[in-house]
Protein backbone atom coordinates (compact mmCIF):
# COMPACT_ATOMS: atom_id res chain seq x y z
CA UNK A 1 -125.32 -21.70 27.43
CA UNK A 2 -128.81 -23.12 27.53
CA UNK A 3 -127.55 -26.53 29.87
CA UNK A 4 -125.56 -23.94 31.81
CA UNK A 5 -129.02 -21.86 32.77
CA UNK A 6 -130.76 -24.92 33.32
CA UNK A 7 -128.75 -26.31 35.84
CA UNK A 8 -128.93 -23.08 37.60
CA UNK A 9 -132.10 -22.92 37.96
CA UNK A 10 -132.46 -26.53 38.70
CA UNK A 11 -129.91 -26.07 41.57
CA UNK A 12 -131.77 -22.76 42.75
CA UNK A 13 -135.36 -24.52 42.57
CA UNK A 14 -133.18 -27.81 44.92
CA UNK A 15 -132.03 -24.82 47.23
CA UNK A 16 -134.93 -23.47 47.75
CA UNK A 17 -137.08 -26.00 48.38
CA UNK A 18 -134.46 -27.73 50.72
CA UNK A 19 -134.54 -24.50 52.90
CA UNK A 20 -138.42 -24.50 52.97
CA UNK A 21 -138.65 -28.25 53.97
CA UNK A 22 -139.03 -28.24 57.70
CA UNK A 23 -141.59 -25.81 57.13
CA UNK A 24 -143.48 -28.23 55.03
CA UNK A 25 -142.98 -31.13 56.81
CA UNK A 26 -144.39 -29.16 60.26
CA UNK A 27 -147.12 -27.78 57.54
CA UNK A 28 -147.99 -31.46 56.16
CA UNK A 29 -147.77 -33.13 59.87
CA UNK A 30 -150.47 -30.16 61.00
CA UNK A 31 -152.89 -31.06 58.07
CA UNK A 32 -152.70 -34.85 58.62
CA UNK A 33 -153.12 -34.63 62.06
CA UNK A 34 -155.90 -32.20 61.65
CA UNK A 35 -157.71 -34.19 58.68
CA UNK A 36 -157.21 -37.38 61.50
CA UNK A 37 -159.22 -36.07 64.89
CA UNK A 38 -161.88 -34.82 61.85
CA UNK A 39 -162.10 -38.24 60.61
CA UNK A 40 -162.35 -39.49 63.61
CA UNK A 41 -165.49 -37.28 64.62
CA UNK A 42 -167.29 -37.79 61.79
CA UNK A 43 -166.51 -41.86 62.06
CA UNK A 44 -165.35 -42.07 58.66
CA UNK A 45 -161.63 -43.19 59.74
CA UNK A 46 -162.33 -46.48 58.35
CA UNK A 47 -163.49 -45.04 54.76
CA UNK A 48 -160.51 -42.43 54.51
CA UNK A 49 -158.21 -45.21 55.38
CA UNK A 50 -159.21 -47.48 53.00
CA UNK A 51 -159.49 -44.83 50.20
CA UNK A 52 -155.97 -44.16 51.02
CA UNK A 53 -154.24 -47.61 51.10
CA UNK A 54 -155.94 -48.17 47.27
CA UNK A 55 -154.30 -45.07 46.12
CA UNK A 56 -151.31 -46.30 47.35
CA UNK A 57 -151.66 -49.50 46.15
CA UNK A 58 -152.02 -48.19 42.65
CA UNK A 59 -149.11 -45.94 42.57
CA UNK A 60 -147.17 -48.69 44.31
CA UNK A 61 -148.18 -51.54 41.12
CA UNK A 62 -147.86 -48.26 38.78
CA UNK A 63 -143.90 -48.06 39.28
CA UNK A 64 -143.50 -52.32 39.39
């Protein structure tokens, strides 16, 4: 009974968020091309960038 409920609310949590995902990908393309022209005013593109590509880095050698 237990596996049965938590499967259901696994696939209800997939649904949901699989209706919802245009809205977050037009919500996360909004803040990223907000957060760029603001970077780009300030002149700290360069920083941001960099800051970026080591966090990626990380979680990239993380998961090898």
């Amino acid at each position: 009974m237990i596996t049965l409920l938590s499967y259901t609310i696994v696939l209800i949590t997939i649904l949901l968020v699989a209706s919802h995902l245009r809205v977050f990908a037009q919500d996360a393309y909004a803040m990223l091309r907000n957060e760029f022209q603001a970077s780009l005013e300030r002149g700290r593109l360069l920083s941001g960038l960099a800051f970026g590509g080591l966090w990626v880095l990380i979680f990239g050698l993380a998961y090898i």
